[in-house]
Protein backbone atom coordinates (compact mmCIF):
# COMPACT_ATOMS: atom_id res chain seq x y z
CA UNK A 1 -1.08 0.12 -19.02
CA UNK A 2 -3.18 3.31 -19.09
CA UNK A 3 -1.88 6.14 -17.02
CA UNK A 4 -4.03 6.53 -13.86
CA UNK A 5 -6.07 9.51 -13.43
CA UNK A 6 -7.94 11.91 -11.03
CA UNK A 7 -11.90 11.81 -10.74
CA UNK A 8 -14.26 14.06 -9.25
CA UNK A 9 -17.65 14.04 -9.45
CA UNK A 10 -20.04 17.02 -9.29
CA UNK A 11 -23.65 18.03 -9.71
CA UNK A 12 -23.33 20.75 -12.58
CA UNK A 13 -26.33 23.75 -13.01
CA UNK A 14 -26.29 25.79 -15.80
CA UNK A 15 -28.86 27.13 -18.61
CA UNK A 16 -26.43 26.55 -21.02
CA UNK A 17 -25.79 23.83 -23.68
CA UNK A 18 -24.34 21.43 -21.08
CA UNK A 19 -21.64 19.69 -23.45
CA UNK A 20 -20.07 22.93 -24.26
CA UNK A 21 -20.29 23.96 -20.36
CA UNK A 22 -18.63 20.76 -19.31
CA UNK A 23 -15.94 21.32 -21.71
CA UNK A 24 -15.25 24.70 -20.56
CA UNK A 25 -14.90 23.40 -17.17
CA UNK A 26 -12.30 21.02 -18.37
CA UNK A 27 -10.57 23.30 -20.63
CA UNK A 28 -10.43 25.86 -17.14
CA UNK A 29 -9.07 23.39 -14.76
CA UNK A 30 -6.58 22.37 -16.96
CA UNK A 31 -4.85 23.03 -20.53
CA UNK A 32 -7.61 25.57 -21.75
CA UNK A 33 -8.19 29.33 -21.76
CA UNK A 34 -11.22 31.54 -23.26
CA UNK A 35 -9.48 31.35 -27.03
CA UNK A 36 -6.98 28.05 -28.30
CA UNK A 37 -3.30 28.96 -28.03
CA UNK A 38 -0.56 28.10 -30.48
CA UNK A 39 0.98 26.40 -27.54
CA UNK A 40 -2.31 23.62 -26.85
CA UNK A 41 -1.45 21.15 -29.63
CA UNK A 42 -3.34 18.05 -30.17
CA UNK A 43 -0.35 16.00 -28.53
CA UNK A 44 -0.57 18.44 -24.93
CA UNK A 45 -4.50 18.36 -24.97
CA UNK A 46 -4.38 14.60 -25.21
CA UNK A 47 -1.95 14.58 -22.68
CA UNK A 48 -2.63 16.34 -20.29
CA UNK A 49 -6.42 18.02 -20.42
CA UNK A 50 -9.13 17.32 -18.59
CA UNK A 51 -11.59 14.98 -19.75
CA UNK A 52 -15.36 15.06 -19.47
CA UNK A 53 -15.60 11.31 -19.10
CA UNK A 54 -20.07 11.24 -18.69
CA UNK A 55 -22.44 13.39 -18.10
CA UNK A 56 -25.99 12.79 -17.50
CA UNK A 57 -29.08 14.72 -16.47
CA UNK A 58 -30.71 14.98 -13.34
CA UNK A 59 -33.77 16.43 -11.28
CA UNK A 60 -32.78 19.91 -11.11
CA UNK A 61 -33.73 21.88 -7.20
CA UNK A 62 -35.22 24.15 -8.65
CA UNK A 63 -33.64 27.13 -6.39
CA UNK A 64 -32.30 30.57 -7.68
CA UNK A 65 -28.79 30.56 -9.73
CA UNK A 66 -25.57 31.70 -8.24
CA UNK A 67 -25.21 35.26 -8.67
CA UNK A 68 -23.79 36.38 -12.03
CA UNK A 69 -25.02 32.99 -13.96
CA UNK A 70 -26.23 33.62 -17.21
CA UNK A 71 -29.69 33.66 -17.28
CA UNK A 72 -31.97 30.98 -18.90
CA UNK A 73 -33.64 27.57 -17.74
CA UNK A 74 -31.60 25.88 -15.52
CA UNK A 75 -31.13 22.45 -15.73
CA UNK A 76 -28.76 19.97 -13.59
CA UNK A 77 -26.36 17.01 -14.59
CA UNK A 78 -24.15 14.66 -13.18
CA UNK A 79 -20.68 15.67 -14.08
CA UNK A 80 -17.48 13.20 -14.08
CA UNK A 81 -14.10 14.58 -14.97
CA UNK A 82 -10.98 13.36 -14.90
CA UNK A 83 -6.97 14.93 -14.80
CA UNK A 84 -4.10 12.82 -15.44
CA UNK A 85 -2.24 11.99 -12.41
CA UNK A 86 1.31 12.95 -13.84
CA UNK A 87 -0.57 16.51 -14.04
CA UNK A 88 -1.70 17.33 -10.29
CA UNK A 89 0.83 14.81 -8.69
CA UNK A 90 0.58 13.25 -5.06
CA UNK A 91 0.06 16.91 -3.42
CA UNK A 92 -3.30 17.58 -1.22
CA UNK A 93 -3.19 20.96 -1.65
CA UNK A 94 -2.99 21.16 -5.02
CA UNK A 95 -5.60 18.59 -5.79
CA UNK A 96 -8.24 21.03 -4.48
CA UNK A 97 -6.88 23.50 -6.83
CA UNK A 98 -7.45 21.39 -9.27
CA UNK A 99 -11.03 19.89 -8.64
CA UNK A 100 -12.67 23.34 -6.79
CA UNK A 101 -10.91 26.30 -8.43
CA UNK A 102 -11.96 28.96 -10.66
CA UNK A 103 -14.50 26.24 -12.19
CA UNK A 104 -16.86 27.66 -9.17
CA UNK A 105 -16.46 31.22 -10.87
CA UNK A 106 -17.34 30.73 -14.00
CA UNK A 107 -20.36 32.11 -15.77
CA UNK A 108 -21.90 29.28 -17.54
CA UNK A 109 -21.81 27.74 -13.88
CA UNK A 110 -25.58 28.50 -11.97
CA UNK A 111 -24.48 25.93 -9.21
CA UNK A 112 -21.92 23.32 -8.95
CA UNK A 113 -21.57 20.49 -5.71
CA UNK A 114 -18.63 18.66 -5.57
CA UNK A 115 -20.09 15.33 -4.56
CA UNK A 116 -17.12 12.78 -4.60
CA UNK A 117 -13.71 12.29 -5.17
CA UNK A 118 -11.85 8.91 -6.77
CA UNK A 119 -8.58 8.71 -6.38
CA UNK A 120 -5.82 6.44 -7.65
CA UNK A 121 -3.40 4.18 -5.36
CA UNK A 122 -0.42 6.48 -6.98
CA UNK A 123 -2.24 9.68 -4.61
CA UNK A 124 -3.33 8.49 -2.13
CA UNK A 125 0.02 6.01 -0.99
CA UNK A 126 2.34 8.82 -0.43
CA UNK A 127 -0.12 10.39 2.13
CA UNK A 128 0.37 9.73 5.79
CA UNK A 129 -3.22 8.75 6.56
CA UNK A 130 -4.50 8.63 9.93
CA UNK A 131 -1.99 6.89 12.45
CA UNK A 132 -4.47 6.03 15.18
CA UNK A 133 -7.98 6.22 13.89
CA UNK A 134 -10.80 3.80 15.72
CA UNK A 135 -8.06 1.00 17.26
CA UNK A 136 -5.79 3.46 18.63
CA UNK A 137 -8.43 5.71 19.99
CA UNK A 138 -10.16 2.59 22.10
CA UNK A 139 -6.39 1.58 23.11
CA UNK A 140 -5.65 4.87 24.06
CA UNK A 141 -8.44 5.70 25.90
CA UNK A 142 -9.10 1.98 27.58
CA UNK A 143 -13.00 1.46 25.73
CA UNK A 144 -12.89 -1.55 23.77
CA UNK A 145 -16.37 -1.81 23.09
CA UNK A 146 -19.44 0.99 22.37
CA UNK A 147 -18.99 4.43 21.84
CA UNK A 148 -17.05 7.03 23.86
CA UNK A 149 -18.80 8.74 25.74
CA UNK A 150 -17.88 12.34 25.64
CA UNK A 151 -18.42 16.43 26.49
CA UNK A 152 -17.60 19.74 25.57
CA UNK A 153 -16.37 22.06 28.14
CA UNK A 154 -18.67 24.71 28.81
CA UNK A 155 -19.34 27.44 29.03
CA UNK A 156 -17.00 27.64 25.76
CA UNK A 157 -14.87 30.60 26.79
CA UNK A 158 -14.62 32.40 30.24
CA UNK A 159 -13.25 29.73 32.92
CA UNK A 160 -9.82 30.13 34.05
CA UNK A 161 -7.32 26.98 33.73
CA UNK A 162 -8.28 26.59 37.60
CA UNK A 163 -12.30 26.62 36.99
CA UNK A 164 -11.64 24.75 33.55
CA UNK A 165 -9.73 21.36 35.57
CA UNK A 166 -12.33 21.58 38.39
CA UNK A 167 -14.75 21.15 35.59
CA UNK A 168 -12.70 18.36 34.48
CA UNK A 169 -12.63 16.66 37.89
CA UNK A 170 -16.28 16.53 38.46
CA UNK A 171 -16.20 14.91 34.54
CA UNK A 172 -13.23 12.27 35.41
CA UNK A 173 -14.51 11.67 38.49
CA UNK A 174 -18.18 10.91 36.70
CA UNK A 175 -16.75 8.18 34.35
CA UNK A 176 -16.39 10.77 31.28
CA UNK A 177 -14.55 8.46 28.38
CA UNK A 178 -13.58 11.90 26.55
CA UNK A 179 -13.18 15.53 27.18
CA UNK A 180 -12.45 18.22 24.19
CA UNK A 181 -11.67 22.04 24.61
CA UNK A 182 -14.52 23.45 23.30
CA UNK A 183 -13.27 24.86 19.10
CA UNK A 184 -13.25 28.72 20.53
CA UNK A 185 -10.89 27.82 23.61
CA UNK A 186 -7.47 28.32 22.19
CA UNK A 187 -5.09 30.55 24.00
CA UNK A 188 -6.80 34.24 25.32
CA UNK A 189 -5.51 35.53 28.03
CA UNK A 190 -8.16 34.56 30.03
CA UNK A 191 -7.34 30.78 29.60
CA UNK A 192 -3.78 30.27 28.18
CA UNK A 193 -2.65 27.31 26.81
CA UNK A 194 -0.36 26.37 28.64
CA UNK A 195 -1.92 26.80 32.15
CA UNK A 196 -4.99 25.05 31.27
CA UNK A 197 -2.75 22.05 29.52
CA UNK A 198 -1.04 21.69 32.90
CA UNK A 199 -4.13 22.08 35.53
CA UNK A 200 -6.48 19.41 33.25
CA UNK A 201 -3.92 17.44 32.76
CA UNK A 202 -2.73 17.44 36.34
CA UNK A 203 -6.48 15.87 37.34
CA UNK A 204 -6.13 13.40 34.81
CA UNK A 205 -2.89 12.11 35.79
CA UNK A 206 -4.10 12.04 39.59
CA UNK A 207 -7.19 9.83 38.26
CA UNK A 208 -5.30 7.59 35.90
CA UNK A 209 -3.03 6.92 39.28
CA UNK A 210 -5.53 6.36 41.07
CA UNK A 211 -7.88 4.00 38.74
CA UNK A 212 -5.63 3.07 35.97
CA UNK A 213 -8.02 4.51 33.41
CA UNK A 214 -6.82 7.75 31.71
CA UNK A 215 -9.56 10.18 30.13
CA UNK A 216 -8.49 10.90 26.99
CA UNK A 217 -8.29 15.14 26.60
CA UNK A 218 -8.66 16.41 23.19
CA UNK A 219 -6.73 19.60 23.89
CA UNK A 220 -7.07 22.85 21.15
CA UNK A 221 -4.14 23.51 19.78
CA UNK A 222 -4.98 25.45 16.67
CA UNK A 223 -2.54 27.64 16.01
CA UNK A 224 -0.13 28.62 13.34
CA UNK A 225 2.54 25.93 12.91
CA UNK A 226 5.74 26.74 15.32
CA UNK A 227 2.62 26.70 18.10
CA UNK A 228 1.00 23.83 17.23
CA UNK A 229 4.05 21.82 17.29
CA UNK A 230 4.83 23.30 20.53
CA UNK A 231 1.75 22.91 22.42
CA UNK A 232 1.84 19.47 20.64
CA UNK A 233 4.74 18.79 22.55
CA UNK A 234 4.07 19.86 25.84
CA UNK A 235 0.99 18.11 26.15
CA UNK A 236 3.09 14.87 25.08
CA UNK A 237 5.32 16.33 28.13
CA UNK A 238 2.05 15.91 30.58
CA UNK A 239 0.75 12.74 29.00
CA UNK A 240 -2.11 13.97 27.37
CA UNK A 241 -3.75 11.48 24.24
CA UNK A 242 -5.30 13.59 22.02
CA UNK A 243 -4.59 16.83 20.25
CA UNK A 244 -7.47 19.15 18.86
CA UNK A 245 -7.63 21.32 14.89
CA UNK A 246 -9.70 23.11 14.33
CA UNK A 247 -9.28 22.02 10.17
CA UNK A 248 -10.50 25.56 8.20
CA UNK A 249 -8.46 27.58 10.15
CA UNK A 250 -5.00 25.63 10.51
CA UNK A 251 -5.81 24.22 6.38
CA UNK A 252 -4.48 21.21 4.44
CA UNK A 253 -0.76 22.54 4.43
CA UNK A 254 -0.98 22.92 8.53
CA UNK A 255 -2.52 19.68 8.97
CA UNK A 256 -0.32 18.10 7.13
CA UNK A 257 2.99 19.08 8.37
CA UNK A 258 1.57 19.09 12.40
CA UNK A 259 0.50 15.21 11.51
CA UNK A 260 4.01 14.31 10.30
CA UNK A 261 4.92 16.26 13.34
CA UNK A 262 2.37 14.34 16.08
CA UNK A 263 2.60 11.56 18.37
CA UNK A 264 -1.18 11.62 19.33
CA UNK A 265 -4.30 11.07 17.66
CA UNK A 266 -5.88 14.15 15.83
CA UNK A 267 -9.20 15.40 16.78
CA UNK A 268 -10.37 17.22 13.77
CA UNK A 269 -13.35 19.85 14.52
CA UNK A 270 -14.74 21.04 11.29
CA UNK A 271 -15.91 24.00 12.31
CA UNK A 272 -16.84 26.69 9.60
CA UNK A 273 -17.94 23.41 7.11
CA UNK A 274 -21.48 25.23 6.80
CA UNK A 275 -19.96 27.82 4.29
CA UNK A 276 -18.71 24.74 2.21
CA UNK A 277 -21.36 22.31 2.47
CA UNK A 278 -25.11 24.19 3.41
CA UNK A 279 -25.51 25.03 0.03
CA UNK A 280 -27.25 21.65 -2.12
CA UNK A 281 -26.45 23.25 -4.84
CA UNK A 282 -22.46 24.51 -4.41
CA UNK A 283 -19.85 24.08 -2.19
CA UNK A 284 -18.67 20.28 -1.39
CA UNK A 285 -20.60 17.40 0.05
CA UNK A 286 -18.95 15.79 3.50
CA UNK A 287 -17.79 12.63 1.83
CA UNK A 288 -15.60 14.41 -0.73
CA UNK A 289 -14.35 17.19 1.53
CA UNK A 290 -13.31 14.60 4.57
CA UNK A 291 -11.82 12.56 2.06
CA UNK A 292 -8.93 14.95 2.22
CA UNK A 293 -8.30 15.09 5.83
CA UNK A 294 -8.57 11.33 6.06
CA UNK A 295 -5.68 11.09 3.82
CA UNK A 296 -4.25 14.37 5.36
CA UNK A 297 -3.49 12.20 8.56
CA UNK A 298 -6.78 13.26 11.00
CA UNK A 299 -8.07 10.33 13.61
CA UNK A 300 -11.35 11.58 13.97
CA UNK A 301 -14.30 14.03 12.77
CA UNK A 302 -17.04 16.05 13.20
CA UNK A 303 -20.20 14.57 11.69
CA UNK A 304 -23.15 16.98 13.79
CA UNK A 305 -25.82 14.68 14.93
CA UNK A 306 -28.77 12.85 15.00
CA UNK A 307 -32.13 15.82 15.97
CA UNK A 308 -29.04 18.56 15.87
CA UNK A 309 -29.63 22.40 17.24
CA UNK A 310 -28.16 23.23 13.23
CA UNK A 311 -29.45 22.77 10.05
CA UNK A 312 -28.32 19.68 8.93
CA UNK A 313 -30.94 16.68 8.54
CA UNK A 314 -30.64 13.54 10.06
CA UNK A 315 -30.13 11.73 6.67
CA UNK A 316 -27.12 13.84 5.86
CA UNK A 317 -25.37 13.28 9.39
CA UNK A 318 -25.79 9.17 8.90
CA UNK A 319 -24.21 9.63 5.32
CA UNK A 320 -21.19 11.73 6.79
CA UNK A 321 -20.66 8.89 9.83
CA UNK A 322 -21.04 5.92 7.18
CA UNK A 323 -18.49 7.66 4.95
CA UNK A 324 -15.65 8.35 7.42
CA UNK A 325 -16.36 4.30 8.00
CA UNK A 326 -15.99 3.49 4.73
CA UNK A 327 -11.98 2.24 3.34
CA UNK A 328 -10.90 4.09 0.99
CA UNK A 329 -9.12 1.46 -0.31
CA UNK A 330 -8.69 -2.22 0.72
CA UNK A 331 -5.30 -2.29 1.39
CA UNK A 332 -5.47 0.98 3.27
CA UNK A 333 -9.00 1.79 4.49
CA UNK A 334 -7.53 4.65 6.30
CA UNK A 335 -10.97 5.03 8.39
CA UNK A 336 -11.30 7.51 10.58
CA UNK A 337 -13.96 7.53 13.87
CA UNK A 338 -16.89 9.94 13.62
CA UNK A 339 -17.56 12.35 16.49
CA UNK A 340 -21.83 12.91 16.87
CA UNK A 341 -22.30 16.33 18.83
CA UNK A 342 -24.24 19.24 18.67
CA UNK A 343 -27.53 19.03 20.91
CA UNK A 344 -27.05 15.10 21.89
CA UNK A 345 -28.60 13.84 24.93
CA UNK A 346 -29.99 10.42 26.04
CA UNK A 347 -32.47 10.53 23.27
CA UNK A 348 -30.29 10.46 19.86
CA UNK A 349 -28.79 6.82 20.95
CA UNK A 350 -30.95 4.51 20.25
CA UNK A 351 -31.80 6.36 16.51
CA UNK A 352 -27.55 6.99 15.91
CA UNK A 353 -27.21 3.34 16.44
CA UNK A 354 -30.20 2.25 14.71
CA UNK A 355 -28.84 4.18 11.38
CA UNK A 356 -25.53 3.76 11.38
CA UNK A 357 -24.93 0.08 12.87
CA UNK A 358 -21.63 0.65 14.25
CA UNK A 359 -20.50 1.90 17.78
CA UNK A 360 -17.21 3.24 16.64
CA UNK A 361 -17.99 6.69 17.43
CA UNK A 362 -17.25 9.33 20.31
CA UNK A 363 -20.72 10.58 21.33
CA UNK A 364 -20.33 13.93 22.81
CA UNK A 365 -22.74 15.74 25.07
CA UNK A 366 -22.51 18.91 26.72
CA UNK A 367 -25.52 20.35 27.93
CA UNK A 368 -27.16 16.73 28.14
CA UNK A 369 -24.33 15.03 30.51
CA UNK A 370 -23.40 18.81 32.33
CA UNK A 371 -26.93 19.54 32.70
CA UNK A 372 -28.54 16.77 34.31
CA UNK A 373 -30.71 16.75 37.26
CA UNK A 374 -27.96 14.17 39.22
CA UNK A 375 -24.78 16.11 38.50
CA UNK A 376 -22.22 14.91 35.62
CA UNK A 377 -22.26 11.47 36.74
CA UNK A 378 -25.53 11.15 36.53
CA UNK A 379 -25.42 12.52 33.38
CA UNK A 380 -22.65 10.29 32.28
CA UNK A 381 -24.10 6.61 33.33
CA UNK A 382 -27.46 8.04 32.05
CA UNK A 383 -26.06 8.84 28.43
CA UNK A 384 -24.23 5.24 29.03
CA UNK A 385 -26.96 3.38 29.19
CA UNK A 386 -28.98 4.64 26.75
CA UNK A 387 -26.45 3.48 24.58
CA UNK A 388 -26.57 -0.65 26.26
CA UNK A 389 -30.02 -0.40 25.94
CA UNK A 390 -29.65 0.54 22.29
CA UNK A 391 -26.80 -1.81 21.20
CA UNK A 392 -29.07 -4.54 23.26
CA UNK A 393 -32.22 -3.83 21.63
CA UNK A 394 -34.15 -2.81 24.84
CA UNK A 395 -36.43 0.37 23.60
CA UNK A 396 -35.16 3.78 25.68
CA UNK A 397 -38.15 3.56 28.00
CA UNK A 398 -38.21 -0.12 28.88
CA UNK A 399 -34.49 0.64 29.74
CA UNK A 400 -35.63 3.88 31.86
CA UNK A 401 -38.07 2.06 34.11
CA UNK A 402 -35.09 0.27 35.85
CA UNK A 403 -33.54 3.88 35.52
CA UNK A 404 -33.89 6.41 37.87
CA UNK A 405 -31.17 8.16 36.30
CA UNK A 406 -32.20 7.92 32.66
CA UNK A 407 -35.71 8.34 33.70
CA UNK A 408 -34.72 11.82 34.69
CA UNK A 409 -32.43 12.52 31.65
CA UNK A 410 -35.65 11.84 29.49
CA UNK A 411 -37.50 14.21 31.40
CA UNK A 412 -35.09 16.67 31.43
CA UNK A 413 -34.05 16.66 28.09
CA UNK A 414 -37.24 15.97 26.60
C-alpha cells in the first residue's frame, strides 16, 4: 500500500521557468537547500522530499509582484505538492510549517495563495475536531430550526460589567438567540472578566428560570493559556454555553490545548484574517486556513457577510459558509456552523439564504437589531422574520406589508 501523503494546493506567480520554481519550492519545504548535500541521497529524496505532483497554467491577475521577486513576465499556475505523512506527522502546528513557510520568501516566488489543503485519514484522526459544532449549538441554545439570531455588544469597549448585563437584559428580554463579547472586550480594567462573566450571566440565569430558554453567551476569553482555562472554568461555574477566541492571537498551539481543556462550544472570531487572506494573490484562501481550526477543535466561525461594511465580496463570503459545511471526511465531517456578521440587518436574509441553502448559521446583528426604531425587540422579531419569510419563499416586502416592525427595519436600514 502506498504511504499516504500531505497535499496542498496553491496558485504559484513567478517570471521564472515554472518547473524549476516548483522544484525549488519542494526542495525548500523539505529535503533541499540552495546547493545538493552529500547527505540528500537518492534513497532520502525519494523518501522523504516533496513532490511536485501537477502543475498547470492559469489566467494570471495581472497585479504588481511581491516585493523582491525577480523581475520578468509574470505568469501564474496551479501548483500541487505533496510531503509524506511519516515526514510532518499528525501535528497542526507543524503542518503550517510545512505548507506556508519560507516557500512565501523566496525569490523566484512573485505571489503564492494557498488555496486548499488534502489531508489523509492518518492527520486528521488524531485531532480532536469540533465537539459541539451545528447539533450541539441548537441543543444548547434551544433553536432547532433556522438560524440564530444573534448581536454584538456595543459599543465594543467602554460599558462597565453593570451597563454591559443591562445591555444584555434588554437583548434576553427581546428574544436574542445569541449574544458574543464583542473580539476587543477581553479583560481592561474598565470591564474585567470576571465581573462582567458574573453580572451577564446573572440575567441569563434569571431568564432561563423564568422561561426555560437560556441565551447562549459567547463570552471572550482570549487570553494566554493558564487564563483561558480559568475564565473557561468559571463561566462553566455560572452556566454559561459558549466560550469566545479570538484564533490569531491565542494560535493553533492555544487552541488546541484550551479545546482539550473545554466543556463548551468554541466561538472562533477570526479577527486579523485580512492580513492572511485580502491578498488574491498571497496569503491563504478561507477554505484552507479554517480547515485547521476545524480540525483544531473550534464549533463555529467567522465568515463576514452578505453586502459587508469590509472588503470582502459576496461570492467569497458564500464560498467560506459552504466550506465550513462541507465534511471533511465521511466518517468524520467535522462541520463546523458559520457565523454571518459585519453590517447585517433585515436585508442580507433573504440573499444569505438564497446562496447558501442552509439555515445552520448564527446571524449576528449589531447595529441592525440595537438600532432599530422599536427597541431590541423590535429589532430582534424584525431580523426573525425576515429570515421565515426567506426560508418560506415570501419576497422581504410582501413579508413587510403584514410588518410594521420589518417595515420599519427596511426603512431604517435601507
Amino acid at each position: 500500500m502506498p504511504a499516504s501523503r500531505i497535499r496542498a494546493e496553491y496558485i504559484l506567480r513567478t517570471a521564472g521557468d515554472p518547473q524549476t520554481v516548483a522544484a525549488v519550492i519542494a526542495g525548500e519545504q523539505s529535503s533541499g537547500t540552495f546547493i545538493r548535500l552529500a547527505g540528500e541521497s537518492d534513497a532520502l529524496r525519494d523518501r522523504s522530499a516533496a513532490r511536485v505532483e501537477s502543475l498547470e497554467e492559469v489566467s494570471d491577475s495581472g497585479l504588481p509582484a511581491l516585493p523582491g521577486a525577480k523581475p520578468g513576465r509574470l505568469r501564474s499556475f496551479r501548483m500541487i505538492l505533496s510531503w509524506p505523512m511519516a515526514i510532518v506527522g499528525p501535528s497542526l502546528p507543524n503542518l503550517v510549517a510545512t505548507v506556508a513557510g519560507n516557500l512565501f520568501e523566496l525569490a523566484d516566488v512573485a505571489g503564492l495563495k494557498l488555496l486548499d489543503l488534502h489531508l489523509p485519514a492518518e492527520f486528521s484522526d488524531p485531532q480532536p475536531g469540533p465537539a459541539f459544532a451545528v447539533e450541539g449549538t441548537r441543543r444548547l441554545s434551544g433553536v432547532s430550526e433556522g438560524p440564530l439570531i444573534g448581536t454584538i455588544i456595543k459599543p465594543s469597549v467602554g460599558l462597565s460589567p453593570e451597563e454591559t448585563a443591562a445591555l444584555v437584559e434588554q437583548l434576553v428580554l427581546g428574544g436574542i438567540d445569541f449574544i458574543k463579547d464583542d473580539e476587543l472586550q477581553a479583560d481592561g480594567s474598565v470591564c474585567p472578566f470576571d465581573a462582567r462573566a458574573r453580572a451577564v450571566m446573572a440575567v441569563i440565569k434569571r431568564h432561563a428560570d423564568r422561561t426555560g430558554r437560556r441565551v447562549m453567551y459567547a463570552a471572550n476569553l482570549t487570553g494566554d493559556l493558564d487564563e483561558m482555562r480559568r475564565r473557561h472554568d468559571l463561566l462553566c461555574e455560572l452556566g454559561g454555553t459558549c466560550a469566545m477566541l479570538s484564533l490569531n492571537s491565542v494560535g493553533l498551539a492555544g487552541a488546541l490545548a484550551f479545546r482539550r481543556h473545554s466543556e463548551l462550544p468554541i466561538h472562533a472570531h477570526r479577527n486579523g484574517w485580512g492580513y492572511l487572506g485580502r491578498s488574491p494573490d498571497n496569503g491563504w484562501s478561507f477554505s484552507a486556513w479554517s480547515k485547521l481550526w476545524r480540525l483544531a477543535g473550534v464549533d463555529h466561525m467567522h465568515v463576514n457577510g452578505i453586502a459587508n461594511k469590509f472588503w470582502e465580496p459576496d461570492d467569497s463570503v458564500i464560498a467560506s459558509a459552504r466550506s465550513l459545511l462541507t465534511p471533511l471526511h465521511p466518517d468524520r465531517p467535522m462541520t463546523v456552523m458559520p457565523v454571518f456578521s459585519s453590517g447585517q440587518t433585515v436585508w442580507q436574509a433573504h440573499a444569505t439564504w438564497d446562496r447558501l441553502g442552509s439555515a445552520d448559521l448564527i446571524h449576528c446583528a449589531g447595529g441592525g437589531i440595537i438600532g432599530h426604531p422599536a427597541g431590541t425587540a423590535g429589532g430582534v422579531r424584525a431580523l426573525r422574520e425576515a429570515w421565515d419569510a426567506a426560508r418560506s419563499g415570501v419576497s422581504l416586502e410582501r413579508a413587510a406589508a403584514g410588518s410594521t416592525l420589518l417595515a420599519q427595519a427596511m426603512e431604517t436600514f435601507r
